[in-house]
N, C-alpha and C. Protein backbone atom coordinates (compact mmCIF):
# COMPACT_ATOMS: atom_id res chain seq x y z
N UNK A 1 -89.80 -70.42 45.65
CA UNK A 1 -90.08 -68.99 45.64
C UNK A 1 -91.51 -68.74 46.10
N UNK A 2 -91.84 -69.02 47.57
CA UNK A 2 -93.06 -69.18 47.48
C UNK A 2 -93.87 -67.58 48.33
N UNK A 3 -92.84 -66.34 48.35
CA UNK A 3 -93.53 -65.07 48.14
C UNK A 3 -93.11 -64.29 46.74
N UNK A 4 -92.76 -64.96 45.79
CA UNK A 4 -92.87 -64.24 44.65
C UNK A 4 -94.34 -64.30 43.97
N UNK A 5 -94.58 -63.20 43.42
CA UNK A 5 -96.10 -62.88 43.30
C UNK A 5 -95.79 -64.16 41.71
N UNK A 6 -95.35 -63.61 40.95
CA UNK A 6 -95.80 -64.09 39.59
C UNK A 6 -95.31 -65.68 39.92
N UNK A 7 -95.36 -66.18 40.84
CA UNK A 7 -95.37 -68.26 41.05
C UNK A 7 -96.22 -68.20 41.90
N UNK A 8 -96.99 -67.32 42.19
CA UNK A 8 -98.33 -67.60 42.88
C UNK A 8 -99.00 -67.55 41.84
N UNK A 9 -98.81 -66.96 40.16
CA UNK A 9 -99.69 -66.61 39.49
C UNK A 9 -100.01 -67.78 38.80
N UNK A 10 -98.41 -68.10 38.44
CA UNK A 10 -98.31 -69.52 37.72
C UNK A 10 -99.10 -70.61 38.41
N UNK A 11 -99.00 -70.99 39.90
CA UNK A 11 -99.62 -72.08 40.54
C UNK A 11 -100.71 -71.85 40.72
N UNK A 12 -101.19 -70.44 40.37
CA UNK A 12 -102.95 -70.15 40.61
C UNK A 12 -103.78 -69.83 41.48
N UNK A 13 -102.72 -69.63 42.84
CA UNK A 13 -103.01 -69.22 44.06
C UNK A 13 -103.51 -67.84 44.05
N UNK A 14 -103.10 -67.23 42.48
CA UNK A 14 -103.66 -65.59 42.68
C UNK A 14 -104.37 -65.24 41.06
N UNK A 15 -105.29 -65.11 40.71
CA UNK A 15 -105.72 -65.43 39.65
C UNK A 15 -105.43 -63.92 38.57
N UNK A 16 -105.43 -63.95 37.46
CA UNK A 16 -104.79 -62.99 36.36
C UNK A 16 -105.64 -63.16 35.11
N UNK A 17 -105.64 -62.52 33.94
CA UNK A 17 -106.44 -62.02 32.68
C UNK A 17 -105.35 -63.06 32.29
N UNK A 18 -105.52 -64.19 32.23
CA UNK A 18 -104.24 -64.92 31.21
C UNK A 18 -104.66 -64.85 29.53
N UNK A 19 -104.14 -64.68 28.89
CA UNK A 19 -104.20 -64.35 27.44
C UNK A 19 -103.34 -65.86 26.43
N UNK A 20 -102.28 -66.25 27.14
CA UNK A 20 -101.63 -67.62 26.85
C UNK A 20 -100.66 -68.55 27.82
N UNK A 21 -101.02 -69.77 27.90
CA UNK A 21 -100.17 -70.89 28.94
C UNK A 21 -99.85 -72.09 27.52
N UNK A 22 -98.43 -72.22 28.04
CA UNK A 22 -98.24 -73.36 27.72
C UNK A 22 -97.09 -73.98 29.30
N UNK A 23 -96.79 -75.30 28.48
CA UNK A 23 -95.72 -76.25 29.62
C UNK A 23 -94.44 -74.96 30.24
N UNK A 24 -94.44 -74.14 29.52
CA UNK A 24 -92.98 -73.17 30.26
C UNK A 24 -92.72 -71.79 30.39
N UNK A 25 -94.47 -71.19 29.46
CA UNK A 25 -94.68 -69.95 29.79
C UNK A 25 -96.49 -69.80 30.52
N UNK A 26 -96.21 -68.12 30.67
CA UNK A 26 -97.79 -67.72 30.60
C UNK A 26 -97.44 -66.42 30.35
N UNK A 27 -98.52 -65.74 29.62
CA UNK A 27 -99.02 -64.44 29.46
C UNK A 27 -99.93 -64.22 29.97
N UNK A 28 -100.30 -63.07 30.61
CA UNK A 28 -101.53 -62.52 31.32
C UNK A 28 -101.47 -60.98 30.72
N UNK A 29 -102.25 -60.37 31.22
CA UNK A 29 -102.55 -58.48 31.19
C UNK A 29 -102.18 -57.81 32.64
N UNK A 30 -101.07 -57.17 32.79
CA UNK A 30 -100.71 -56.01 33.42
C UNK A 30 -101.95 -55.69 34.30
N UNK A 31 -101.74 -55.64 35.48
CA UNK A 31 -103.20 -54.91 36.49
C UNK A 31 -102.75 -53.34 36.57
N UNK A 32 -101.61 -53.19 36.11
CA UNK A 32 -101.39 -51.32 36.22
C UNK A 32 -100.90 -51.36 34.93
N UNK A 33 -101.68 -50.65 33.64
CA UNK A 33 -101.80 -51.41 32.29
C UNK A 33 -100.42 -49.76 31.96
N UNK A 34 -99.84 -49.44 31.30
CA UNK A 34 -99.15 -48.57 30.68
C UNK A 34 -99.25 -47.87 29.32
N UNK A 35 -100.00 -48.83 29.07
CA UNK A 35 -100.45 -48.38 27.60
C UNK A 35 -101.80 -49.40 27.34
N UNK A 36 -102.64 -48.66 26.45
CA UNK A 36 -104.02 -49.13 26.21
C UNK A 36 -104.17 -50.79 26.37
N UNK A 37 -102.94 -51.42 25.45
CA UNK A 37 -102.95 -53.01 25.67
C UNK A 37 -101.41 -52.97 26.51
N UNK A 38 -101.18 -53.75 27.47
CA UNK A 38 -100.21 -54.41 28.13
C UNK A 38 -100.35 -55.60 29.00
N UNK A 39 -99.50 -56.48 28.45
CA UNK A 39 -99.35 -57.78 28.44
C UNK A 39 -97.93 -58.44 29.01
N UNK A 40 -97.72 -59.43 29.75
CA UNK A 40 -96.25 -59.76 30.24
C UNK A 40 -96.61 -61.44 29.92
N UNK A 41 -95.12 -61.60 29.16
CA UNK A 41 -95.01 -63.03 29.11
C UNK A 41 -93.88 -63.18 30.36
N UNK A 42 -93.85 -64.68 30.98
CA UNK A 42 -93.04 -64.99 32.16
C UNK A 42 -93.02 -66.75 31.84
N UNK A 43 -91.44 -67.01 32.38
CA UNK A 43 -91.44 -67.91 32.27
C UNK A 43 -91.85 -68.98 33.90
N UNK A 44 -92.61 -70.24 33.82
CA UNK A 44 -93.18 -70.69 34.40
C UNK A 44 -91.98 -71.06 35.68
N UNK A 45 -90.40 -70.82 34.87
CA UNK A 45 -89.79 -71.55 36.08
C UNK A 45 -89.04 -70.06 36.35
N UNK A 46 -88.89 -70.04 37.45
CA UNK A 46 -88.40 -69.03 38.88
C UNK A 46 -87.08 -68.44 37.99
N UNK A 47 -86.72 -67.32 37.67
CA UNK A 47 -85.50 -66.72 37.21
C UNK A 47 -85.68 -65.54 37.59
N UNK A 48 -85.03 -65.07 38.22
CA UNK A 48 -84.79 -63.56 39.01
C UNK A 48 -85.39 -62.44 38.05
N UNK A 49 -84.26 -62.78 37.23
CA UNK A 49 -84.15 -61.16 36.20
C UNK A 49 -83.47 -61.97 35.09
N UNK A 50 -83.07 -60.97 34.16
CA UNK A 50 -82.06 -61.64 32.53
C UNK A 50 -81.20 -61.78 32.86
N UNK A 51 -80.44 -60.89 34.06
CA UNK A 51 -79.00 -60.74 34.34
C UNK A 51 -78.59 -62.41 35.37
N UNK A 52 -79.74 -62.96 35.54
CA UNK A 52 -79.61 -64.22 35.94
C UNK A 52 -79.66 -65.79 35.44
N UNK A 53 -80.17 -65.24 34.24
CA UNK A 53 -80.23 -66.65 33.12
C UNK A 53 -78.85 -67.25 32.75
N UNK A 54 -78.96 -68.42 32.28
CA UNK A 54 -77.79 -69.31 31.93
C UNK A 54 -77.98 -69.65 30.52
N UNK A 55 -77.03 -70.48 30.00
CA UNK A 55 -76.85 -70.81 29.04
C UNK A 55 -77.90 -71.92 28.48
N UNK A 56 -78.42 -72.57 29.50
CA UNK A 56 -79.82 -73.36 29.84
C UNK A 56 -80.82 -72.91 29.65
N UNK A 57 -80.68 -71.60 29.78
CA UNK A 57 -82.36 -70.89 30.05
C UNK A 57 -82.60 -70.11 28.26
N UNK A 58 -81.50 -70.45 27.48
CA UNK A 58 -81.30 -69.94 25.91
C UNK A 58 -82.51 -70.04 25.05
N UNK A 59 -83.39 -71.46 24.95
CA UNK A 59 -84.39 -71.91 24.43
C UNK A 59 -85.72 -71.21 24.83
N UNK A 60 -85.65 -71.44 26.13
CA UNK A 60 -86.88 -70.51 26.98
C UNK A 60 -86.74 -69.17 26.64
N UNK A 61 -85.84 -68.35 26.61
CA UNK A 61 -85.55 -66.70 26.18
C UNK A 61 -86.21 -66.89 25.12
N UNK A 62 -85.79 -67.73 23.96
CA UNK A 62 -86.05 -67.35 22.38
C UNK A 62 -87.27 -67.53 22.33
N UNK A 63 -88.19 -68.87 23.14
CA UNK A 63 -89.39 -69.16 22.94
C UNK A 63 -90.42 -67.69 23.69
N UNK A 64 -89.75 -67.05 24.64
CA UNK A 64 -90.39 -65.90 25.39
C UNK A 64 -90.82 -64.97 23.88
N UNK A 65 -89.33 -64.40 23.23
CA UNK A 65 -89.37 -63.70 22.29
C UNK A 65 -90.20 -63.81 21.44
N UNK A 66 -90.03 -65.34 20.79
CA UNK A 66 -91.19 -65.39 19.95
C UNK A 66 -92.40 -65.37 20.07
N UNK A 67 -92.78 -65.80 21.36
CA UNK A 67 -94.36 -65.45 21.76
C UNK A 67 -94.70 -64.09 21.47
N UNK A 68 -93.58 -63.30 21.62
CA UNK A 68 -94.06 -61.59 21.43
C UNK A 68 -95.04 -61.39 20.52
N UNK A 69 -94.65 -61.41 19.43
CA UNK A 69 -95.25 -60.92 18.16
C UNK A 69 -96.91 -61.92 18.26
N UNK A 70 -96.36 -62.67 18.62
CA UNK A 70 -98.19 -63.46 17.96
C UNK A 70 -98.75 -63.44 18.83
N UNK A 71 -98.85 -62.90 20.04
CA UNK A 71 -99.62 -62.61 21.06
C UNK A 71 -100.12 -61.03 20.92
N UNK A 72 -99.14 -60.28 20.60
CA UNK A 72 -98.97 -58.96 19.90
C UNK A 72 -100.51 -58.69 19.12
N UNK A 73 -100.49 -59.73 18.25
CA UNK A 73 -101.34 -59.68 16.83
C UNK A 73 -102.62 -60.12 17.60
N UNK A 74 -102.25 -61.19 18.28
CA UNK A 74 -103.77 -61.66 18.85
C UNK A 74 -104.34 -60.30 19.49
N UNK A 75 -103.93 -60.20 20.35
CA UNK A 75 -104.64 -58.91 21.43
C UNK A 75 -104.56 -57.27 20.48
N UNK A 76 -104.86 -57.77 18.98
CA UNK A 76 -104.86 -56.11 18.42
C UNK A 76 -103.88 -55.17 18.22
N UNK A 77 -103.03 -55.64 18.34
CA UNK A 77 -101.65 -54.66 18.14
C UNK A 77 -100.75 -54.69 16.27
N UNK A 78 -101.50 -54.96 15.50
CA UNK A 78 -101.00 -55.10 14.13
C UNK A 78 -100.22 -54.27 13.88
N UNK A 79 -100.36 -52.77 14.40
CA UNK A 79 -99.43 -51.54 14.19
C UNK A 79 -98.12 -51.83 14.38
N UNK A 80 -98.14 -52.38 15.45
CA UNK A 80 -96.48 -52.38 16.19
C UNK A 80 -96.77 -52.56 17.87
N UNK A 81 -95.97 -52.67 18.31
CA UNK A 81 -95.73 -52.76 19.64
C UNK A 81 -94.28 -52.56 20.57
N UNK A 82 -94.09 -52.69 21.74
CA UNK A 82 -93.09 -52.36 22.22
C UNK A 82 -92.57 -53.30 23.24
N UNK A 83 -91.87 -53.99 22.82
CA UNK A 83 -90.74 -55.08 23.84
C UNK A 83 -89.91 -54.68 25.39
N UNK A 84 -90.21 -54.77 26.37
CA UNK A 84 -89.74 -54.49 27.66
C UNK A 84 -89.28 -55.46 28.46
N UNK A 85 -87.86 -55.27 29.06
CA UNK A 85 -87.83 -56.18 30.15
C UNK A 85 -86.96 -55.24 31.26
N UNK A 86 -87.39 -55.26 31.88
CA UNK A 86 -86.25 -54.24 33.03
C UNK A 86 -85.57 -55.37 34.21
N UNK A 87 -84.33 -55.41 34.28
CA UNK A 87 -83.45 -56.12 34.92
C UNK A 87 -82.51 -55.28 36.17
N UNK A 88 -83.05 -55.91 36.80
CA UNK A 88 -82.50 -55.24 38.44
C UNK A 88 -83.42 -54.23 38.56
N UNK A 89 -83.47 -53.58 39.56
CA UNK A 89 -83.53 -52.02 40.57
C UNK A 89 -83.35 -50.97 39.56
N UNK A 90 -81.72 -51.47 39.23
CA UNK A 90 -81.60 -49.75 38.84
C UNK A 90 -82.26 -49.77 37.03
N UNK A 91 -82.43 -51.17 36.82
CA UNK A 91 -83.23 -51.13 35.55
C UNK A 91 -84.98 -50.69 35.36
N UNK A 92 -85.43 -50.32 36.50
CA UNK A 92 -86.88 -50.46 36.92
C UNK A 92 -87.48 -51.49 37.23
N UNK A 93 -86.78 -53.04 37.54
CA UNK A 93 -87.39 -54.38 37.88
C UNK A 93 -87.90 -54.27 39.23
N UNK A 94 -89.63 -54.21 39.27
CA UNK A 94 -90.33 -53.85 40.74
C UNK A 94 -90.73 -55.91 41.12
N UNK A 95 -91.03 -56.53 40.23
CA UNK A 95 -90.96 -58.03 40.49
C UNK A 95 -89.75 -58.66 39.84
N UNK A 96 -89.14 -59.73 41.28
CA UNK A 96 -87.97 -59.90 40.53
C UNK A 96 -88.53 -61.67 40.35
N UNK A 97 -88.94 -61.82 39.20
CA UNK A 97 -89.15 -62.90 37.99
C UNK A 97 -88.91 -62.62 36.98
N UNK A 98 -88.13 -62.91 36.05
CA UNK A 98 -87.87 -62.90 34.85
C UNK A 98 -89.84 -62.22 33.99
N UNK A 99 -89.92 -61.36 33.18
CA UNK A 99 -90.91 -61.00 32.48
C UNK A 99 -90.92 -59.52 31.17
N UNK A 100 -91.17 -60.03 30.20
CA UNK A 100 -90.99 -59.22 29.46
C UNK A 100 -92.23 -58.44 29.30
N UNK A 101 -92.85 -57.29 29.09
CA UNK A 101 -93.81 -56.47 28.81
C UNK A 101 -93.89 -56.05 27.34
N UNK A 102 -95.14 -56.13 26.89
CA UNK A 102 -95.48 -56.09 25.78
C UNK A 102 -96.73 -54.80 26.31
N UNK A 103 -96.50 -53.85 25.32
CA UNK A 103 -97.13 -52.69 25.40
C UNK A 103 -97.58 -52.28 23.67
N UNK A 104 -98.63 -51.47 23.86
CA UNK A 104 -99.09 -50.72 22.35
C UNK A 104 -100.66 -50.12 22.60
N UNK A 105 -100.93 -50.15 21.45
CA UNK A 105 -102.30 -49.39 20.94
C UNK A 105 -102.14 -47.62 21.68
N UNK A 106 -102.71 -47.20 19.98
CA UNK A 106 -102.57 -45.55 20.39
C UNK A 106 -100.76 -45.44 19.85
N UNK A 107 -100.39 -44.44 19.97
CA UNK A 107 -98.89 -43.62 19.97
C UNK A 107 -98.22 -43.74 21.41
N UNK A 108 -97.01 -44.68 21.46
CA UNK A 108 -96.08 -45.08 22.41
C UNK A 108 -95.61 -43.74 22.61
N UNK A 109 -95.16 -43.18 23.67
CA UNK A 109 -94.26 -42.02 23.92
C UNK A 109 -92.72 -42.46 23.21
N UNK A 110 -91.74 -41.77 22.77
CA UNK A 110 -90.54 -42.12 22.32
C UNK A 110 -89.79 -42.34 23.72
N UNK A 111 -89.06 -43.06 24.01
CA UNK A 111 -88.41 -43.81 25.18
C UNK A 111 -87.03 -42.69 25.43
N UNK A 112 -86.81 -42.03 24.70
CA UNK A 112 -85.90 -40.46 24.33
C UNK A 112 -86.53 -39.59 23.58
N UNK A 113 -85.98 -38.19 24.09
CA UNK A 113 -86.47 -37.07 23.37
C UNK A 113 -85.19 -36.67 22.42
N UNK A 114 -85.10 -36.03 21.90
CA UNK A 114 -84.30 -35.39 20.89
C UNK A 114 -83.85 -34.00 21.46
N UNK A 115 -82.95 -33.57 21.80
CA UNK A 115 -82.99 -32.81 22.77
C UNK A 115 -81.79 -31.49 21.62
């Protein structure tokens, strides 16, 4: 995948605010931030979107998830925070690598109004 932006990020060819790396992820900070803190964990190996994972990729999902929260806490978010992943086009996926967004600080807009 060698014009996908986020495996240029991983191999370092394009440098990022990384916040956490290990052997199968990284977190960095959002360059078009959405909310006061925003943060994306990604996994180090090439997966489109969610709608493309396997039954293989099960361990890596859960380990993504769990990074949430304690990365959450690290970067100031004790209140709460907000879990994102948009899958495909018509989901809002503008990079297609697998990445979840972690957003907070301040009052999140409600994702629905009450109408």
């Amino acid at each position: 995948m060698t014009e996908c932006i986020f495996c240029k990020i991983v191999q370092g060819q394009i440098p990022c605010q990384k916040i956490y790396e290990d052997d199968e992820l990284l977190a960095f900070h959002d360059i078009h931030p959405a909310a006061p803190v925003h943060f994306m964990i990604i996994p180090k190996k090439h997966v489109d979107s969610l709608s493309q994972c396997q039954a293989e990729d099960q361990a890596l999902l859960g380990k993504m998830l769990l990074q949430a929260p304690r990365l959450a806490q690290q970067t100031g978010l004790q209140q709460g925070f907000r879990t994102v992943i948009n899958t495909g086009r018509g989901g809002g996926q503008e990079v297609f690598h697998l990445h979840v967004h972690i957003l907070g600080g301040g009052v999140l807009p409600p994702l629905q109004t009450n109408k």
